[in-house]
C-alpha atoms as a PDB file:
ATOM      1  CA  UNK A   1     270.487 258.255 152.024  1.00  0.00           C
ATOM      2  CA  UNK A   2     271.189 259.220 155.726  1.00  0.00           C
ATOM      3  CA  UNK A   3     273.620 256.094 156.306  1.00  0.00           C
ATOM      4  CA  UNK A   4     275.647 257.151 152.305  1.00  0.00           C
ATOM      5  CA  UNK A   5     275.786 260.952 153.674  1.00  0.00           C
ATOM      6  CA  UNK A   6     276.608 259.535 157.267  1.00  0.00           C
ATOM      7  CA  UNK A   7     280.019 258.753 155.643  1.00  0.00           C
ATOM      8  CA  UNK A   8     281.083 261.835 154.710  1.00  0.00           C
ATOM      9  CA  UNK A   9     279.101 264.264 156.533  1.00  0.00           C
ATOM     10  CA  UNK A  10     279.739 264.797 160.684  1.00  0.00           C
ATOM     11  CA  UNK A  11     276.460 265.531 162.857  1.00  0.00           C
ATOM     12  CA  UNK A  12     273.045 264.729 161.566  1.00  0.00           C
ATOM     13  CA  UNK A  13     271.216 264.974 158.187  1.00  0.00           C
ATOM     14  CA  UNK A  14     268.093 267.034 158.550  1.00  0.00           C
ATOM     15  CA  UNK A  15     265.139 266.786 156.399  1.00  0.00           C
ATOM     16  CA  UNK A  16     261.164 266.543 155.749  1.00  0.00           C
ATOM     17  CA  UNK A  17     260.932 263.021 154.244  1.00  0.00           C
ATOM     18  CA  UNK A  18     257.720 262.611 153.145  1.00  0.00           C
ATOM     19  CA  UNK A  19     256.575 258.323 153.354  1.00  0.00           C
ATOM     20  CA  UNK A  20     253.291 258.356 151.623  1.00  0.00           C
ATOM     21  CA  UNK A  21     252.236 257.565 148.471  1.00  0.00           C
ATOM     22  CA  UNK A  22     251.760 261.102 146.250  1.00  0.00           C
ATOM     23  CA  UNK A  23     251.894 261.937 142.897  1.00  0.00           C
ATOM     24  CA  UNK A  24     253.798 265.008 143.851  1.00  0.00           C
ATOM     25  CA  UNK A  25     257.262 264.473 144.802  1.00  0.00           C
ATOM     26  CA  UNK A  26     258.317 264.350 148.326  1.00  0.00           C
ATOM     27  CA  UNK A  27     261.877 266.405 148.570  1.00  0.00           C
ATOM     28  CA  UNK A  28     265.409 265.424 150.643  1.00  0.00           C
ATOM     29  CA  UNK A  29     267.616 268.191 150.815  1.00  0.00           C
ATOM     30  CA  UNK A  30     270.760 268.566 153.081  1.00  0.00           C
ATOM     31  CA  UNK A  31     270.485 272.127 154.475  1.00  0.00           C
ATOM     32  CA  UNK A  32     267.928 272.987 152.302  1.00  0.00           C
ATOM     33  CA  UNK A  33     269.940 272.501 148.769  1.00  0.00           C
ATOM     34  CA  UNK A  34     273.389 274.607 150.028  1.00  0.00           C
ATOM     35  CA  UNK A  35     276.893 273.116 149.898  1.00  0.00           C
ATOM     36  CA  UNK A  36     277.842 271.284 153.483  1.00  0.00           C
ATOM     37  CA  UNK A  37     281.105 270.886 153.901  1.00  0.00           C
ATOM     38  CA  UNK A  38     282.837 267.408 153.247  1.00  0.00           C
ATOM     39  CA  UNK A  39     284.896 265.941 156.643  1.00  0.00           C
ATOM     40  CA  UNK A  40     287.990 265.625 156.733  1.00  0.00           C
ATOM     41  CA  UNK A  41     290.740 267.432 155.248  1.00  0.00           C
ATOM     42  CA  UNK A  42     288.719 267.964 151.646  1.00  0.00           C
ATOM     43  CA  UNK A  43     288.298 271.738 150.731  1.00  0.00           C
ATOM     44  CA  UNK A  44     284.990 270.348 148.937  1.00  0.00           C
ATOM     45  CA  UNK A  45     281.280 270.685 149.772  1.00  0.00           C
ATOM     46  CA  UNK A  46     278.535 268.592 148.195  1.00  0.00           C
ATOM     47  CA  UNK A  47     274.617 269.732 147.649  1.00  0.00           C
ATOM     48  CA  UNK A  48     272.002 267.158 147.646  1.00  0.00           C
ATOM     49  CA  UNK A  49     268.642 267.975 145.742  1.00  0.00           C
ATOM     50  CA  UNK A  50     266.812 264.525 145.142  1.00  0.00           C
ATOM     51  CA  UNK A  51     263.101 264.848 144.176  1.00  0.00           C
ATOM     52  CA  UNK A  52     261.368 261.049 144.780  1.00  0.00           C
ATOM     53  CA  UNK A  53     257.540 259.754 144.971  1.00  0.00           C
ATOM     54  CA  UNK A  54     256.889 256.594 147.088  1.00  0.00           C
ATOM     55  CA  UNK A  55     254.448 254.412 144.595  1.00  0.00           C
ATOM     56  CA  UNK A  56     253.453 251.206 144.257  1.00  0.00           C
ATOM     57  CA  UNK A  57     255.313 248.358 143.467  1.00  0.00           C
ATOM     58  CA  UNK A  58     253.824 244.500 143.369  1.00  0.00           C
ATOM     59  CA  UNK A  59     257.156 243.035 142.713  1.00  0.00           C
ATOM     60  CA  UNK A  60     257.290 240.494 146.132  1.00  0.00           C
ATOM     61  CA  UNK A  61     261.319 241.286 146.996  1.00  0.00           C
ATOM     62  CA  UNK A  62     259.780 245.373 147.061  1.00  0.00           C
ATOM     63  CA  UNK A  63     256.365 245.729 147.155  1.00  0.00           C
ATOM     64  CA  UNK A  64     254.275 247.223 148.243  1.00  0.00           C
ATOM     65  CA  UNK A  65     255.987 250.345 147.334  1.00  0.00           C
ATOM     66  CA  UNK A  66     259.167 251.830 146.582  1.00  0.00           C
ATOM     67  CA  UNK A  67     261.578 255.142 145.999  1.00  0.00           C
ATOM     68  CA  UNK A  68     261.099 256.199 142.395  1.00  0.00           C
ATOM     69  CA  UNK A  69     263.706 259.183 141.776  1.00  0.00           C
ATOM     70  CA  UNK A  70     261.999 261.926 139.993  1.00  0.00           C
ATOM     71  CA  UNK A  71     264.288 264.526 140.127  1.00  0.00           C
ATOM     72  CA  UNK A  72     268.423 264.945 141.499  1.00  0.00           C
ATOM     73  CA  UNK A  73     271.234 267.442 141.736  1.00  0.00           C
ATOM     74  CA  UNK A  74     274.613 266.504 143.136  1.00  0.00           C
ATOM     75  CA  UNK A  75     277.064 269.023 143.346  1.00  0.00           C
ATOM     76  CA  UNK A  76     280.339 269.542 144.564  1.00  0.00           C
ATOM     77  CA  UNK A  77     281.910 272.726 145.389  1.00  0.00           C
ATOM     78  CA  UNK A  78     285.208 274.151 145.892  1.00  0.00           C
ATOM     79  CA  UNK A  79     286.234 276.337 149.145  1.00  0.00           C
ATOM     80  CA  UNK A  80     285.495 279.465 147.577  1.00  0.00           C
ATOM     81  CA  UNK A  81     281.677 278.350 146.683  1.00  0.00           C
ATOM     82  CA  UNK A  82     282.600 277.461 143.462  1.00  0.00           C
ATOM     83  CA  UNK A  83     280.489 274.256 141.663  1.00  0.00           C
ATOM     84  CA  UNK A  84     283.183 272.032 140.171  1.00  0.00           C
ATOM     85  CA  UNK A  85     281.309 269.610 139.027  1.00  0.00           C
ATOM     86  CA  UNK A  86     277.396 268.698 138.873  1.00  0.00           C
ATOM     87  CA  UNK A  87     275.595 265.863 138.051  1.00  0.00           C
ATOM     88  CA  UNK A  88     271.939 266.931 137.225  1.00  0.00           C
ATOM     89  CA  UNK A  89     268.346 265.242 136.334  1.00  0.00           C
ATOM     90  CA  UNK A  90     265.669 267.215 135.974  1.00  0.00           C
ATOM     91  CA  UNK A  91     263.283 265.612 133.763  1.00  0.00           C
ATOM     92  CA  UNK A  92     259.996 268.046 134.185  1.00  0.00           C
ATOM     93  CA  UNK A  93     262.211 271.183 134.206  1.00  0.00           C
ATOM     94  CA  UNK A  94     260.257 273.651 131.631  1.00  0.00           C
ATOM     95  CA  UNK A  95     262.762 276.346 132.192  1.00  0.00           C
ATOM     96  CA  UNK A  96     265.787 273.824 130.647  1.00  0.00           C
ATOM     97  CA  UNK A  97     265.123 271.798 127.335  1.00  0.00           C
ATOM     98  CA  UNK A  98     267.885 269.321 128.353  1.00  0.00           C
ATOM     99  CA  UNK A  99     265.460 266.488 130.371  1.00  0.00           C
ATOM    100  CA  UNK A 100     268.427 263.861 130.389  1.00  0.00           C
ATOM    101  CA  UNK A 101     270.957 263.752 132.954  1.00  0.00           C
ATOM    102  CA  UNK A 102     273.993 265.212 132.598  1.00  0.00           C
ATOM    103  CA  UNK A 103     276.867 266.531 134.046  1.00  0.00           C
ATOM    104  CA  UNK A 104     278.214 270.132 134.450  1.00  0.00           C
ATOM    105  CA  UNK A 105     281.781 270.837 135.128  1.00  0.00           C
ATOM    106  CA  UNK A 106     283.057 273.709 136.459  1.00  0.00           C
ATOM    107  CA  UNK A 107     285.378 276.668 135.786  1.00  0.00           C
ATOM    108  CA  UNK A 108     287.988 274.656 137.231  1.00  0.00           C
ATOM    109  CA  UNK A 109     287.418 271.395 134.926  1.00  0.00           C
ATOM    110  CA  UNK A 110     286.396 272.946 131.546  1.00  0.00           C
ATOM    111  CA  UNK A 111     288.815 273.132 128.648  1.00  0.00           C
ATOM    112  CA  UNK A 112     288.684 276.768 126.684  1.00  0.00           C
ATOM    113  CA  UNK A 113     286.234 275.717 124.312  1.00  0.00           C
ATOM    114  CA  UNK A 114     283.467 274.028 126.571  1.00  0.00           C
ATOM    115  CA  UNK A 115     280.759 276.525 126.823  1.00  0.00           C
ATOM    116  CA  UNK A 116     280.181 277.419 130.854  1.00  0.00           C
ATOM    117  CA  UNK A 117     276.565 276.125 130.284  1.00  0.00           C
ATOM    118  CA  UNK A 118     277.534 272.871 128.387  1.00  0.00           C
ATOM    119  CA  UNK A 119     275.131 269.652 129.114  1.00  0.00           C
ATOM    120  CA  UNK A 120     277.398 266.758 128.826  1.00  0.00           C
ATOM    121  CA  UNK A 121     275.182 263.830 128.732  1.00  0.00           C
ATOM    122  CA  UNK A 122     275.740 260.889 130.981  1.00  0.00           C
ATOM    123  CA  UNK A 123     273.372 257.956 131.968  1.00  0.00           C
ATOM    124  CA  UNK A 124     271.939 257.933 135.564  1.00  0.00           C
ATOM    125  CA  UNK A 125     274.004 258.811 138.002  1.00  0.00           C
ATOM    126  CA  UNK A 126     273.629 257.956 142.000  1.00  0.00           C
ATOM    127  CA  UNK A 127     275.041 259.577 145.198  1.00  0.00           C
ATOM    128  CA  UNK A 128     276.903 257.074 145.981  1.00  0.00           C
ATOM    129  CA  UNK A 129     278.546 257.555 142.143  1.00  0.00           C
ATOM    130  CA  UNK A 130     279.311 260.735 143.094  1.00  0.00           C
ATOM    131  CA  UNK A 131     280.576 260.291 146.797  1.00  0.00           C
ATOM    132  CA  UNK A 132     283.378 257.764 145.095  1.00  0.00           C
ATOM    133  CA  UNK A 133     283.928 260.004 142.565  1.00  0.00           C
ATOM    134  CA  UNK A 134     285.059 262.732 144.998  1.00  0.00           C
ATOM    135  CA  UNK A 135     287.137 259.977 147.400  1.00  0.00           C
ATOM    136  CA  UNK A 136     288.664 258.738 143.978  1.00  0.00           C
ATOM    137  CA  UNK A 137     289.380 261.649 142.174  1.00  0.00           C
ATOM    138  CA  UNK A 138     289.213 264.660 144.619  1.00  0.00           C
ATOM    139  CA  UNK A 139     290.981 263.248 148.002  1.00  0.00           C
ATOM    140  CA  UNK A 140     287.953 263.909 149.561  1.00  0.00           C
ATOM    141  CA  UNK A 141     288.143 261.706 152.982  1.00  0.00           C
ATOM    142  CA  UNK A 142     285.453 259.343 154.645  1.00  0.00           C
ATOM    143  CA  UNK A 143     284.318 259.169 157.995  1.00  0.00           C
ATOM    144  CA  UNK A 144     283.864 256.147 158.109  1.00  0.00           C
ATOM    145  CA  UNK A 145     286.462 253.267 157.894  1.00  0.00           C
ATOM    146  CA  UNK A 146     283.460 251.118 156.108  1.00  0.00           C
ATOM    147  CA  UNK A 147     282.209 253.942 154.026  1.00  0.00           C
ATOM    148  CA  UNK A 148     282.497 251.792 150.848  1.00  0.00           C
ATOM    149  CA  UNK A 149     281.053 248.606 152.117  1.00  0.00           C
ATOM    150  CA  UNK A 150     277.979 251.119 152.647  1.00  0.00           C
ATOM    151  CA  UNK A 151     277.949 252.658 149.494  1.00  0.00           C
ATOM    152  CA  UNK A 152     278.514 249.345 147.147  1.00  0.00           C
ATOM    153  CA  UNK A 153     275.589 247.728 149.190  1.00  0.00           C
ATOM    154  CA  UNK A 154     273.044 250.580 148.717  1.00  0.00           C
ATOM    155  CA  UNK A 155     274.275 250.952 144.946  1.00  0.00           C
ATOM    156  CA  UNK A 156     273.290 247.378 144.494  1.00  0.00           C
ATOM    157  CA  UNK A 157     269.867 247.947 146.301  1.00  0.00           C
ATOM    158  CA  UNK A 158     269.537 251.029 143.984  1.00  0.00           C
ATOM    159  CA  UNK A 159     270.380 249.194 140.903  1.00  0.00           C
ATOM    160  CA  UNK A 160     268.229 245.815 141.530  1.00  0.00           C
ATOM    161  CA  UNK A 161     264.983 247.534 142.240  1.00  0.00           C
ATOM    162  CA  UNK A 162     265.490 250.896 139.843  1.00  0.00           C
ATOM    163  CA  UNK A 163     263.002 251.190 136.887  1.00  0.00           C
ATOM    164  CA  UNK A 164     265.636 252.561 134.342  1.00  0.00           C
ATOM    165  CA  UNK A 165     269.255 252.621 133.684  1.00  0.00           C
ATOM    166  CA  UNK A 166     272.437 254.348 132.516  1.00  0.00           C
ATOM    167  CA  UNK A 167     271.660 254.908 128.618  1.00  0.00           C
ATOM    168  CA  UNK A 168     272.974 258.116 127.857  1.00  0.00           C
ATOM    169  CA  UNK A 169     270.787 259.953 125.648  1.00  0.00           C
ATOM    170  CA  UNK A 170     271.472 263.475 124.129  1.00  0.00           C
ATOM    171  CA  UNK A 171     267.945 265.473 123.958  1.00  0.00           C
ATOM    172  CA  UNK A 172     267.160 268.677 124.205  1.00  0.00           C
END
């Protein structure tokens, strides 16, 4: 996560990883859930919420353990603090009866008759998704001449050893 955020974010990402085996989930944040501003010339921000657990796994190309995402909210935000878009997961949320991901859009995205509190399913979705997503479709500049190299590498990584995929599937 550090080297994916090292491409768009300048100085260091902060956090409290946890590395041991739990059943409650360890948290990464950058600055503690807020929007950090994007580099470069974007007026975005992005907000990082993953929730993961470090259990076992006895495949031999990952075991002993691995990352298993429990939780994640990836926003980005305009330059007045406004979310324009969200990509949310929040499985174990009792305060929300939608426990698929989906997406959220914004004031700024939504049509006149999308409710502001729509769910719009969507399969899983991965930072790096949603770091091209904002180079693609909101200008938003890397840091890094290599930035996608990085990204399409730790996409694959995510997607070889990840226990489920992107089936969208509208619950709630």
């Amino acid at each position: 996560m550090k080297e994916v955020l090292g491409c768009f974010l300048k100085g260091s990402v902060s956090n409290r990883l946890g590395s041991h085996a739990s059943h409650v989930p360890h948290v990464f944040t950058i600055a503690d859930g807020d929007p950090v501003k994007l580099a470069g010339q974007s007026q975005l921000s992005l907000a990082v919420t993953m929730h993961y657990r470090v259990v076992e796994d006895p495949r031999p190309d990952v075991g002993p353990f691995k990352v298993s995402t429990a939780k994640y909210i990836f926003e980005l935000y305009d330059k007045a603090g406004r979310r324009v878009i969200g990509y949310h997961w929040h499985p174990d949320d009792e305060k929300s009866p939608f426990r698929s991901p989906h997406l959220h859009l914004g004031e700024s995205l939504r049509g006149p008759n999308l409710h502001h509190k729509a769910h719009l399913p969507t399969g899983r979705v991965s930072l790096e998704e949603v770091l091209k997503l904002a180079v693609y479709s909101f200008n938003v500049e890397p840091i890094r001449g290599d930035w996608e190299k990085i990204l399409n590498r730790t996409q694959e990584r995510h997607e070889a050893f990840r226990s489920w995929g992107n089936v969208p599937k509208v619950t709630g």
